[in-house]
ModelCIF file with pLDDT and N, C-alpha, C, O atoms, coordinates in Angstrom:
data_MODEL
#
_entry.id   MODEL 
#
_entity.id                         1 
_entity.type                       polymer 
_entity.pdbx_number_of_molecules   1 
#
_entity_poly.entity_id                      1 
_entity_poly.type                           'polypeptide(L)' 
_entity_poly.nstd_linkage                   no 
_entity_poly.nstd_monomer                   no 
_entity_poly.pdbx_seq_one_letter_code       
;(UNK)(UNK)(UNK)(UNK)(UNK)(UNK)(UNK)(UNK)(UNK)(UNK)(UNK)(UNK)(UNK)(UNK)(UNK)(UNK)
(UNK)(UNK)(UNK)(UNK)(UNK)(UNK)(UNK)(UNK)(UNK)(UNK)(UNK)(UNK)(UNK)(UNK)(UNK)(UNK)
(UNK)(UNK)(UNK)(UNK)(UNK)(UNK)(UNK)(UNK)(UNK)(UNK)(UNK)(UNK)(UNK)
;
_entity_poly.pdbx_seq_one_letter_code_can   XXXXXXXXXXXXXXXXXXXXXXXXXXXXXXXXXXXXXXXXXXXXX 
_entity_poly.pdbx_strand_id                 A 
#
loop_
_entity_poly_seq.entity_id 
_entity_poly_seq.num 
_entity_poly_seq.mon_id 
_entity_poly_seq.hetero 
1 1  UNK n 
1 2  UNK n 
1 3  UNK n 
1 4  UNK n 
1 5  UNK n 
1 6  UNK n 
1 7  UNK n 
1 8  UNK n 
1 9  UNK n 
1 10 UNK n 
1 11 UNK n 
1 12 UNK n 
1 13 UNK n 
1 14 UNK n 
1 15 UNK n 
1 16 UNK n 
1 17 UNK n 
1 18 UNK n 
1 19 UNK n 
1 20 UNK n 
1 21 UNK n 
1 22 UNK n 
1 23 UNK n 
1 24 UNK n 
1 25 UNK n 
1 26 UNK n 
1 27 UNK n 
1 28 UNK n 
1 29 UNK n 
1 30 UNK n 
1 31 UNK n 
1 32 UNK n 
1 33 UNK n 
1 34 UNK n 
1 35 UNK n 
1 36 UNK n 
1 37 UNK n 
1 38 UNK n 
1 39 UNK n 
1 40 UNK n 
1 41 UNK n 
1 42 UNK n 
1 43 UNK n 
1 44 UNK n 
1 45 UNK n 
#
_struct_asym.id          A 
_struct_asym.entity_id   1 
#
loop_
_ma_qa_metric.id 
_ma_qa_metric.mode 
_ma_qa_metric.name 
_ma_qa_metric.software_group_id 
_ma_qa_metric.type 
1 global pLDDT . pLDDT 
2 local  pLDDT . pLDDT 
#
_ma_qa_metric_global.metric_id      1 
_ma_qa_metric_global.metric_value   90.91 
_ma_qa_metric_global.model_id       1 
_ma_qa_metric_global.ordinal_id     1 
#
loop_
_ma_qa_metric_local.label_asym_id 
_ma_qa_metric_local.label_comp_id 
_ma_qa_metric_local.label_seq_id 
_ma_qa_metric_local.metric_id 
_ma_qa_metric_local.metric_value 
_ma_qa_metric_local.model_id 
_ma_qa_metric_local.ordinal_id 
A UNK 1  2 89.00 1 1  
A UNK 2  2 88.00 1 2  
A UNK 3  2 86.00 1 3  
A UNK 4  2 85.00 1 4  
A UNK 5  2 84.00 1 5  
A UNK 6  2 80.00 1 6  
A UNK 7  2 77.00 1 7  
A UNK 8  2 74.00 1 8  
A UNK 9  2 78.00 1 9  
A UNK 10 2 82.00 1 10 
A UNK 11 2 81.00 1 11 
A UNK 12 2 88.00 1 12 
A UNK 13 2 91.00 1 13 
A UNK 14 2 93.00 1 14 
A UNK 15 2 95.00 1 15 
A UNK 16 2 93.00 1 16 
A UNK 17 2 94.00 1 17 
A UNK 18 2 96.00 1 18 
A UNK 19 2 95.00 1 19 
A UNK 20 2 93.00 1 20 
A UNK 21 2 95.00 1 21 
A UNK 22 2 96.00 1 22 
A UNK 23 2 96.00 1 23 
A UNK 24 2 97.00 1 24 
A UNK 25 2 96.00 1 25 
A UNK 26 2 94.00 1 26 
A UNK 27 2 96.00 1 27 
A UNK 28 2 97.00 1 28 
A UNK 29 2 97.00 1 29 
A UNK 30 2 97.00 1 30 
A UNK 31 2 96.00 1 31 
A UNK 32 2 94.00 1 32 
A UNK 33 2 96.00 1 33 
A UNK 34 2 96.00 1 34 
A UNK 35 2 97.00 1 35 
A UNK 36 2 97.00 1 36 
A UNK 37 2 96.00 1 37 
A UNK 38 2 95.00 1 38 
A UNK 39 2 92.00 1 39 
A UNK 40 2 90.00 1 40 
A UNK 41 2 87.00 1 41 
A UNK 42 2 86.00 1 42 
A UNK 43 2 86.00 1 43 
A UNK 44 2 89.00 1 44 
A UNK 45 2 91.00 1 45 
#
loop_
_atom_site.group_PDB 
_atom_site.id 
_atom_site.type_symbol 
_atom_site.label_atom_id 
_atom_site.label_alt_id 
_atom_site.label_comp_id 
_atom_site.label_asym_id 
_atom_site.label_entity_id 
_atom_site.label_seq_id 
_atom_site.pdbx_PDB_ins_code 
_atom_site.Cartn_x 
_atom_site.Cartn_y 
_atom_site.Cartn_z 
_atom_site.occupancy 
_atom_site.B_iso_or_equiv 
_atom_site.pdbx_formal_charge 
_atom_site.auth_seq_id 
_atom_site.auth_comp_id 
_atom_site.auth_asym_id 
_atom_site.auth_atom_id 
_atom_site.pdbx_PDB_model_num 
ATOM 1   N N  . UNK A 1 1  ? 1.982   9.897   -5.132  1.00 89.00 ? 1  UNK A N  1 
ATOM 2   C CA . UNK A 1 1  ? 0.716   10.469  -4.671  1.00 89.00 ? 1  UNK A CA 1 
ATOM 3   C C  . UNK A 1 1  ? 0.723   10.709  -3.165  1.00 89.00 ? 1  UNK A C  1 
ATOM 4   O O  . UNK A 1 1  ? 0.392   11.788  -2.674  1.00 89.00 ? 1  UNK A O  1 
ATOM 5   N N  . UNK A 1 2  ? 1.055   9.818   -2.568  1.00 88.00 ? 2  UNK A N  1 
ATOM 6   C CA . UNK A 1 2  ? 0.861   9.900   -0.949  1.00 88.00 ? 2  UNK A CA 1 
ATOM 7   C C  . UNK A 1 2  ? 2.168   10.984  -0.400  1.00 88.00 ? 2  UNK A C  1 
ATOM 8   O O  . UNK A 1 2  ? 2.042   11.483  0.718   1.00 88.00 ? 2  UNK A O  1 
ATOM 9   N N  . UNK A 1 3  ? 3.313   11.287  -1.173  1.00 86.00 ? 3  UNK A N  1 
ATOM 10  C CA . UNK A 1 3  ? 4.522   12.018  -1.080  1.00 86.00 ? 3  UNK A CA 1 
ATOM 11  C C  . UNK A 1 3  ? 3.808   13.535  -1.104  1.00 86.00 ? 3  UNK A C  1 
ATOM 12  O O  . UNK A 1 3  ? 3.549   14.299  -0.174  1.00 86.00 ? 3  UNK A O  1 
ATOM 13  N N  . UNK A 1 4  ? 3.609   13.650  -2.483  1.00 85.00 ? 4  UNK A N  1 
ATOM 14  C CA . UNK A 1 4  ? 2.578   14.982  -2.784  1.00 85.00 ? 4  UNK A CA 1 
ATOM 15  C C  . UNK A 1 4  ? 1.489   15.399  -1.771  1.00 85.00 ? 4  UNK A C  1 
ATOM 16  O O  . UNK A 1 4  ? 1.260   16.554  -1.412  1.00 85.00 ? 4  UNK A O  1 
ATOM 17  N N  . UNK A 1 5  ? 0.881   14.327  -1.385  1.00 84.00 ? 5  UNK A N  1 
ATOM 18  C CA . UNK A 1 5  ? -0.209  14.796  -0.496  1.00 84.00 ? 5  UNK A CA 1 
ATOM 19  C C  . UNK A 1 5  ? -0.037  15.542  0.842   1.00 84.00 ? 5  UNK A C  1 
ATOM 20  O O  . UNK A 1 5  ? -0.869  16.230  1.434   1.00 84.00 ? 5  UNK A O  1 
ATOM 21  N N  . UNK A 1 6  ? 1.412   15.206  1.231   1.00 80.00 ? 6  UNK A N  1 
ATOM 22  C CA . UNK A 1 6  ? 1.876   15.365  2.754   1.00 80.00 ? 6  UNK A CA 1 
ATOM 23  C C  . UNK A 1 6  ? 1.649   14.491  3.722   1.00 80.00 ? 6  UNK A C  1 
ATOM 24  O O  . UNK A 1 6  ? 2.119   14.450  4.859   1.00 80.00 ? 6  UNK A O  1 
ATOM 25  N N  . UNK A 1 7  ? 0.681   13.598  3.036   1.00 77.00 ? 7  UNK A N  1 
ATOM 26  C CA . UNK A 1 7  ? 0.910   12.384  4.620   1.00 77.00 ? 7  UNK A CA 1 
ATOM 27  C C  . UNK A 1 7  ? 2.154   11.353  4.658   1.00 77.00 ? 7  UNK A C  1 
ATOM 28  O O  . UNK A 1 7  ? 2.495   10.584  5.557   1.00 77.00 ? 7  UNK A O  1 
ATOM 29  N N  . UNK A 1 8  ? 2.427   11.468  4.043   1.00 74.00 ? 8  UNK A N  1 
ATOM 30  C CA . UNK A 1 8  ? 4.054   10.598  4.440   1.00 74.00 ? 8  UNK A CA 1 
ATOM 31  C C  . UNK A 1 8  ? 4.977   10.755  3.490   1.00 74.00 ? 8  UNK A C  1 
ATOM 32  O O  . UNK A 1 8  ? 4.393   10.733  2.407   1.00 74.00 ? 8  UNK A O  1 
ATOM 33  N N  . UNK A 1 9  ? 6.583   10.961  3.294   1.00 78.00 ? 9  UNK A N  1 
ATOM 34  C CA . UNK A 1 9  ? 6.897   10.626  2.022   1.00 78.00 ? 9  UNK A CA 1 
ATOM 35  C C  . UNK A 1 9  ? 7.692   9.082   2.231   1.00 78.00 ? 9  UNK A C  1 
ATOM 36  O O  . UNK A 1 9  ? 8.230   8.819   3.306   1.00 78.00 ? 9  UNK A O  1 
ATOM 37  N N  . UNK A 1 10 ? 7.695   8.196   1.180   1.00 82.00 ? 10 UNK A N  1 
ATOM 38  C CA . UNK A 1 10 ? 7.505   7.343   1.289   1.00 82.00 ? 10 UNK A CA 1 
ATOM 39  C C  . UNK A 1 10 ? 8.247   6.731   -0.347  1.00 82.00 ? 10 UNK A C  1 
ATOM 40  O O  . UNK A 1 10 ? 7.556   6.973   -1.336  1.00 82.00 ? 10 UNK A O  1 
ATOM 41  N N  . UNK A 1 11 ? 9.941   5.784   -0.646  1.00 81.00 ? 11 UNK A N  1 
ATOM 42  C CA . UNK A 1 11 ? 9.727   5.732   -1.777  1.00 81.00 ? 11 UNK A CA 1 
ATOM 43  C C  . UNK A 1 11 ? 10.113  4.112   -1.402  1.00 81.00 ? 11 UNK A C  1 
ATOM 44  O O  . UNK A 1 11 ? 11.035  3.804   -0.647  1.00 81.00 ? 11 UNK A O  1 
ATOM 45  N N  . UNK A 1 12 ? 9.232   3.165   -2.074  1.00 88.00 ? 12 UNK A N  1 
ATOM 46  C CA . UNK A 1 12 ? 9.630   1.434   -2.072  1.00 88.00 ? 12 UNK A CA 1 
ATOM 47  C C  . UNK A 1 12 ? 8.740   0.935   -3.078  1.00 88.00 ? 12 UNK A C  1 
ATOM 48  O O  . UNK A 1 12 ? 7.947   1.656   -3.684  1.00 88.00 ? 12 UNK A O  1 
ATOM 49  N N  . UNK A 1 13 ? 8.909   -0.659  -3.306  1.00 91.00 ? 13 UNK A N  1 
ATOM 50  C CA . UNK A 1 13 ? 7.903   -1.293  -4.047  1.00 91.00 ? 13 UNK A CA 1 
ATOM 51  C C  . UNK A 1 13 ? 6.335   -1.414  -3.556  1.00 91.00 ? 13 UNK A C  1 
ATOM 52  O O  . UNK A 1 13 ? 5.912   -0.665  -2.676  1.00 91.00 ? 13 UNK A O  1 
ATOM 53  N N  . UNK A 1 14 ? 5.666   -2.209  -4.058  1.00 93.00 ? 14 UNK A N  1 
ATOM 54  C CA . UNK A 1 14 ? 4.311   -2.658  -3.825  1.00 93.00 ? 14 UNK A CA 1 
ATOM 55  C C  . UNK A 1 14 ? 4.390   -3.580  -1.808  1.00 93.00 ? 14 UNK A C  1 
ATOM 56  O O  . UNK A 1 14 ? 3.770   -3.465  -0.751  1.00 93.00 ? 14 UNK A O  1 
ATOM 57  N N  . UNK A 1 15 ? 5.251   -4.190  -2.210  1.00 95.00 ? 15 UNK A N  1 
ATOM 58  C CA . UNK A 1 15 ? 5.783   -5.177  -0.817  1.00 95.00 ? 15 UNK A CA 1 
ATOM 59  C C  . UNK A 1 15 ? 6.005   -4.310  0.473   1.00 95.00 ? 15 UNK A C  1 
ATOM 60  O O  . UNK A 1 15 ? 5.733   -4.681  1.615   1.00 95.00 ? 15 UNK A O  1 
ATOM 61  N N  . UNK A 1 16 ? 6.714   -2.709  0.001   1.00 93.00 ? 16 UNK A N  1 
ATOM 62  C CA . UNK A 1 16 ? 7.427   -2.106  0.670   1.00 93.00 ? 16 UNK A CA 1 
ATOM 63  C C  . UNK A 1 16 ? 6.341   -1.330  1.639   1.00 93.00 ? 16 UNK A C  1 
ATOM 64  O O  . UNK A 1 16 ? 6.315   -1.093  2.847   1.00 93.00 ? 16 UNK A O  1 
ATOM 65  N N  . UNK A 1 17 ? 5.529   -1.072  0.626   1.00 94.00 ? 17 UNK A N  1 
ATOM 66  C CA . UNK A 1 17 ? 3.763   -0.008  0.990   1.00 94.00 ? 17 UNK A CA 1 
ATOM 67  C C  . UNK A 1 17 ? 3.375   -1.197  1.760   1.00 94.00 ? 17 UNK A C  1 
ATOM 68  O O  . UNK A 1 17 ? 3.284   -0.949  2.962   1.00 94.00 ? 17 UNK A O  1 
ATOM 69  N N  . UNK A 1 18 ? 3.097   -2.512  1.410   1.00 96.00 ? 18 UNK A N  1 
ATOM 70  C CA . UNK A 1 18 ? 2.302   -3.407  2.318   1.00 96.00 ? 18 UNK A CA 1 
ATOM 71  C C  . UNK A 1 18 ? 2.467   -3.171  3.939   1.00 96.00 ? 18 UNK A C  1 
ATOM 72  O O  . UNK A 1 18 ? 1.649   -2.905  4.820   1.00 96.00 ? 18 UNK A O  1 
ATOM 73  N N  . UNK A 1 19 ? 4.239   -3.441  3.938   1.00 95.00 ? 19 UNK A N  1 
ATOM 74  C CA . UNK A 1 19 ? 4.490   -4.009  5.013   1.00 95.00 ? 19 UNK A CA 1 
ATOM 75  C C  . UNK A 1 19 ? 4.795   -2.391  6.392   1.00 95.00 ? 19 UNK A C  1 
ATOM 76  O O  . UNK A 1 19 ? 5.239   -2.283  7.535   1.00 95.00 ? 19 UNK A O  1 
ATOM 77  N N  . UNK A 1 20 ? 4.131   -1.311  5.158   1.00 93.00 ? 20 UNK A N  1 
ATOM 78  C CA . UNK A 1 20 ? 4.335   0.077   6.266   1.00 93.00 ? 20 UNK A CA 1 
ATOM 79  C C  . UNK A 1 20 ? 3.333   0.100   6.783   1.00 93.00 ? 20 UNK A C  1 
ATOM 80  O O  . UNK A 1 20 ? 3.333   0.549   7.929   1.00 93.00 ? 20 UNK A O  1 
ATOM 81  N N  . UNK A 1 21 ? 2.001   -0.375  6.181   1.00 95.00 ? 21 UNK A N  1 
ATOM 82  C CA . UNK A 1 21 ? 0.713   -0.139  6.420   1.00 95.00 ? 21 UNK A CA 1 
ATOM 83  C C  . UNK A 1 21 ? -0.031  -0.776  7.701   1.00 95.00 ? 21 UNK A C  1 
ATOM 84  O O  . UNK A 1 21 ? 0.403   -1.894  7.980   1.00 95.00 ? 21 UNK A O  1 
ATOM 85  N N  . UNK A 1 22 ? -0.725  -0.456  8.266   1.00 96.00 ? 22 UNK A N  1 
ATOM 86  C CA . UNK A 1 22 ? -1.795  -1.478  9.005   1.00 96.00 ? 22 UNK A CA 1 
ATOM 87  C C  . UNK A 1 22 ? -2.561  -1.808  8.320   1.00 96.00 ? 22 UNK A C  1 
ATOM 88  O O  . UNK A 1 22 ? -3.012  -1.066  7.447   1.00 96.00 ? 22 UNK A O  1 
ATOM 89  N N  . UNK A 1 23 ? -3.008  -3.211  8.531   1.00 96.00 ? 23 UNK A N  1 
ATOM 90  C CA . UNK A 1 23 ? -3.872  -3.882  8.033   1.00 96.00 ? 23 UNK A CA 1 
ATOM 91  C C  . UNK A 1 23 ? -4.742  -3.409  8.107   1.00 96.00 ? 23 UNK A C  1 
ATOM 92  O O  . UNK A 1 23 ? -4.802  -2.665  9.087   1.00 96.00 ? 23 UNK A O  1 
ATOM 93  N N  . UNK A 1 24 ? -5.886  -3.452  7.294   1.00 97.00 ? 24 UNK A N  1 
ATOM 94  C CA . UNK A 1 24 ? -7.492  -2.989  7.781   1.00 97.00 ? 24 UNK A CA 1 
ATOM 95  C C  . UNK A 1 24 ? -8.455  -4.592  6.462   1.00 97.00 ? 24 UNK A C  1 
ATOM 96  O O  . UNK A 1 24 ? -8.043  -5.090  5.414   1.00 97.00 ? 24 UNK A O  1 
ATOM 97  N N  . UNK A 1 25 ? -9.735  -4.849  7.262   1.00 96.00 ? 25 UNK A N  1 
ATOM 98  C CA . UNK A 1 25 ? -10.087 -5.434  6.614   1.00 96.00 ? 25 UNK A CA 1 
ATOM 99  C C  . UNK A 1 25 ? -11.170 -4.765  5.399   1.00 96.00 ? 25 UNK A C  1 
ATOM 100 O O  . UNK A 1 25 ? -11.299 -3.571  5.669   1.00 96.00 ? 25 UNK A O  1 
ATOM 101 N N  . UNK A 1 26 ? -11.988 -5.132  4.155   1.00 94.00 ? 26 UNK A N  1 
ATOM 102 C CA . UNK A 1 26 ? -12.462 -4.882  3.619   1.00 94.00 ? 26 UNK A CA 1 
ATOM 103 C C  . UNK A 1 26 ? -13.787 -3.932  4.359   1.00 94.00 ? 26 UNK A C  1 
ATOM 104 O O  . UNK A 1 26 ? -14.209 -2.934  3.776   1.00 94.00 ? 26 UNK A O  1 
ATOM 105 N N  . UNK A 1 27 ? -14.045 -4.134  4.960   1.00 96.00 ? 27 UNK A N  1 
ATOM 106 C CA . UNK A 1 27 ? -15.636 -3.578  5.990   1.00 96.00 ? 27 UNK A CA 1 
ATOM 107 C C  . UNK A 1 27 ? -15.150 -2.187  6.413   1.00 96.00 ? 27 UNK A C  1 
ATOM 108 O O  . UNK A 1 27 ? -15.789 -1.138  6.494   1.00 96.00 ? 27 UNK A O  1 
ATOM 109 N N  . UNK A 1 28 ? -13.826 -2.449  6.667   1.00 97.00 ? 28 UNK A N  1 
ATOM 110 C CA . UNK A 1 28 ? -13.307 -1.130  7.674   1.00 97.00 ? 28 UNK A CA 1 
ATOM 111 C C  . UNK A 1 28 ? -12.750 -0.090  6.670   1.00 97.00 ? 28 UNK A C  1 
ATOM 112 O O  . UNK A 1 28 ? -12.764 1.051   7.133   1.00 97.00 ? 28 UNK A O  1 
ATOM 113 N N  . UNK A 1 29 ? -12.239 -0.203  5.351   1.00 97.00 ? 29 UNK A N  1 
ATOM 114 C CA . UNK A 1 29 ? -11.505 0.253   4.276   1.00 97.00 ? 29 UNK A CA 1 
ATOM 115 C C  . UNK A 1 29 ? -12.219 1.530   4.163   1.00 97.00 ? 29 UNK A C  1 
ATOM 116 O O  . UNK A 1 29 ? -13.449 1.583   4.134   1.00 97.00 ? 29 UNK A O  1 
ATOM 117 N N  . UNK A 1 30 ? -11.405 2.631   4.095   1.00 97.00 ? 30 UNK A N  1 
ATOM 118 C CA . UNK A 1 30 ? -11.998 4.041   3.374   1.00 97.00 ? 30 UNK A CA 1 
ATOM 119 C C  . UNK A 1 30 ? -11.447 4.657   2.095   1.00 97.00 ? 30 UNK A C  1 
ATOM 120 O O  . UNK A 1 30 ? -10.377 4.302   1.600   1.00 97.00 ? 30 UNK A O  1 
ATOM 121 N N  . UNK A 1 31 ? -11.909 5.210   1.797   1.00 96.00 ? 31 UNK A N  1 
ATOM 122 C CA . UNK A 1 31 ? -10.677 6.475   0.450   1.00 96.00 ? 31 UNK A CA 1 
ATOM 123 C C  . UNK A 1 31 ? -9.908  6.388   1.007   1.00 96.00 ? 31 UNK A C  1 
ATOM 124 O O  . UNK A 1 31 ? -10.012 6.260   2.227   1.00 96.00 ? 31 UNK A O  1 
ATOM 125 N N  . UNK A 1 32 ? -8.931  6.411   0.468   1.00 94.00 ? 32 UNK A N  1 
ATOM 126 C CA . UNK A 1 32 ? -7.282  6.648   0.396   1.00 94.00 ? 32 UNK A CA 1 
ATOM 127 C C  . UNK A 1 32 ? -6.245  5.671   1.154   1.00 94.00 ? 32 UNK A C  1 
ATOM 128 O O  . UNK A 1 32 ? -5.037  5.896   1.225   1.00 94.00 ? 32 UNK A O  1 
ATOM 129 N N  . UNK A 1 33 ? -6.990  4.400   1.784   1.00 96.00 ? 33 UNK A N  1 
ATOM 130 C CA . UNK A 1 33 ? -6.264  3.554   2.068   1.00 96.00 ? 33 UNK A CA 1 
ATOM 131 C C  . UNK A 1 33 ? -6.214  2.787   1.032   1.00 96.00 ? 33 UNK A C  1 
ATOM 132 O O  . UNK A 1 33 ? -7.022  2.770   0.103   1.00 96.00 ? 33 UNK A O  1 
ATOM 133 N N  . UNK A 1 34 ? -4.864  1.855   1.220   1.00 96.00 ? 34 UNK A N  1 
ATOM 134 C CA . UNK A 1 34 ? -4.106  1.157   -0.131  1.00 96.00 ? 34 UNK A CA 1 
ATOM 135 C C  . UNK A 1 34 ? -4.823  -0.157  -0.471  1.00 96.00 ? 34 UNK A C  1 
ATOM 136 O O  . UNK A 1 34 ? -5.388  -0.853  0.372   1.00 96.00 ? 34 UNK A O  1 
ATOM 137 N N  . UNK A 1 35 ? -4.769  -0.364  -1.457  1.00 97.00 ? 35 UNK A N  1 
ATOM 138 C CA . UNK A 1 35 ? -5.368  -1.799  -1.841  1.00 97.00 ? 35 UNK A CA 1 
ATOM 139 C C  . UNK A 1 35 ? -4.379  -2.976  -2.437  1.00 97.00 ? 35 UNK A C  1 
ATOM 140 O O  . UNK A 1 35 ? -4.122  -2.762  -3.621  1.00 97.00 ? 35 UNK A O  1 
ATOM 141 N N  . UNK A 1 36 ? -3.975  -3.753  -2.093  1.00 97.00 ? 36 UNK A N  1 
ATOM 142 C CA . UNK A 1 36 ? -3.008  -4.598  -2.545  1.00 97.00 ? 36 UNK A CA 1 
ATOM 143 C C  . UNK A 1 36 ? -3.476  -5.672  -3.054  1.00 97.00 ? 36 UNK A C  1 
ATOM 144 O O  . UNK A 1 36 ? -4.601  -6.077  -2.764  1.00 97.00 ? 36 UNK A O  1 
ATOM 145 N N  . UNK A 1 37 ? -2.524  -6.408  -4.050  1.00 96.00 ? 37 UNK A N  1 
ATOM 146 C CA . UNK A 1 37 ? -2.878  -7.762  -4.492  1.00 96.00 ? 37 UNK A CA 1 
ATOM 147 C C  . UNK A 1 37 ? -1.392  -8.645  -5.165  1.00 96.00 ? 37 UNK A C  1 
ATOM 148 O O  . UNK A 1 37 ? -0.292  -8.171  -5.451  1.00 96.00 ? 37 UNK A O  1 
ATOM 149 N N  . UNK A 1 38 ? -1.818  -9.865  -5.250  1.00 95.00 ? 38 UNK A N  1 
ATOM 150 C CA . UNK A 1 38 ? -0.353  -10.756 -5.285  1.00 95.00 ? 38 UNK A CA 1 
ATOM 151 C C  . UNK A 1 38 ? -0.494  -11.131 -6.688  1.00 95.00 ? 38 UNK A C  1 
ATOM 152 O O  . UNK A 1 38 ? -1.518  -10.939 -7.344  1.00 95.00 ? 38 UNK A O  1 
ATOM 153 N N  . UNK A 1 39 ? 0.760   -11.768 -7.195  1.00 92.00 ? 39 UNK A N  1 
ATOM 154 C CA . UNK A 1 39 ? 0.411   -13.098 -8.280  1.00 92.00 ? 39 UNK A CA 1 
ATOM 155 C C  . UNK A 1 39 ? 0.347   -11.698 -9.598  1.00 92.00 ? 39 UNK A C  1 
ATOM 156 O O  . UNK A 1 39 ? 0.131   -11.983 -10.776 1.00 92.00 ? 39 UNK A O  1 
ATOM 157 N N  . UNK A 1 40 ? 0.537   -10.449 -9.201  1.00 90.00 ? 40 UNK A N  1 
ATOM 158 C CA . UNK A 1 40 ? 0.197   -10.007 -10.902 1.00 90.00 ? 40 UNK A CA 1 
ATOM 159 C C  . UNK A 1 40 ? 1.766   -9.833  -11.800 1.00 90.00 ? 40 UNK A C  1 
ATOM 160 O O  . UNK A 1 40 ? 1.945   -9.599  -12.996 1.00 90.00 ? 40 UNK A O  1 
ATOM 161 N N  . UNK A 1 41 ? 2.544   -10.006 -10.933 1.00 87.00 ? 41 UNK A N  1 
ATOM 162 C CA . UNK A 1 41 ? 4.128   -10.118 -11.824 1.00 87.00 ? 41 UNK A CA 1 
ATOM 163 C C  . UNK A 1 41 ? 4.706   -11.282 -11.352 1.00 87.00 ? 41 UNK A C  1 
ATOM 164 O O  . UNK A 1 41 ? 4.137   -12.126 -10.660 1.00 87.00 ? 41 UNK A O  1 
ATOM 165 N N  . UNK A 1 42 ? 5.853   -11.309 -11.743 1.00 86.00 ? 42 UNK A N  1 
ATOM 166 C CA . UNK A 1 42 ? 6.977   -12.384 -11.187 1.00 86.00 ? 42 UNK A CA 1 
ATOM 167 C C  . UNK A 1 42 ? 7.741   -12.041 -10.215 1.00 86.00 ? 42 UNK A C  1 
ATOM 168 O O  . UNK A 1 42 ? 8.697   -12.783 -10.441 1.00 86.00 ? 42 UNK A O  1 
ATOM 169 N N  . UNK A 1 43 ? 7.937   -11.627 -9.565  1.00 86.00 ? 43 UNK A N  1 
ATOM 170 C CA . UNK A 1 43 ? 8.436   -11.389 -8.456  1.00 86.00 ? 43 UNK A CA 1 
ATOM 171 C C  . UNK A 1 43 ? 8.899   -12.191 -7.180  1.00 86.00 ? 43 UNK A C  1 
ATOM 172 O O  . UNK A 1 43 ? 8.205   -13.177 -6.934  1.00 86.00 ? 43 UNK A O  1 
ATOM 173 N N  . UNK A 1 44 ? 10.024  -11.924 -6.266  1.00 89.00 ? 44 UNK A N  1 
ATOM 174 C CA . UNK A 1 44 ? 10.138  -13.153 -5.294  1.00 89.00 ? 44 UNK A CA 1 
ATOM 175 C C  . UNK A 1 44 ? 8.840   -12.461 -3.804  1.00 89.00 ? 44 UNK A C  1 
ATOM 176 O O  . UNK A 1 44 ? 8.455   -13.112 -2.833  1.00 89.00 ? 44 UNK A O  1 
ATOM 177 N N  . UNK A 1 45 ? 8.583   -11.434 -4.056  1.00 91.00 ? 45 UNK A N  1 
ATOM 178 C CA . UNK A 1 45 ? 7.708   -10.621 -3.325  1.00 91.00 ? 45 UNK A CA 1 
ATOM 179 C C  . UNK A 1 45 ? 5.981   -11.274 -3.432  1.00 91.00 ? 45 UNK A C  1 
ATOM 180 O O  . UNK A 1 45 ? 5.064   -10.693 -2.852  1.00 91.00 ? 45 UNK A O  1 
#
């Protein structure tokens, strides 16, 4: 999605998107910034 769109191309895991991103907190969050979360596979990530 974000490849297609033209704002970045971009190919990694869930970990990989985290660690490109700036942080933003919940208050500051808009459309189209990423939403992450832990603990939903097994992973060493």
């Amino acid at each position: 999605s974000v490849s297609k769109s033209g704002v970045k191309y971009i190919a990694t895991n869930a970990q990989g998107l985290y660690n490109a991103c700036t942080h933003v907190s919940r208050e500051d969050a808009r459309p189209g910034d990423l939403i992450f979360f832990h603990s939903t596979d097994s992973t060493r990530n």
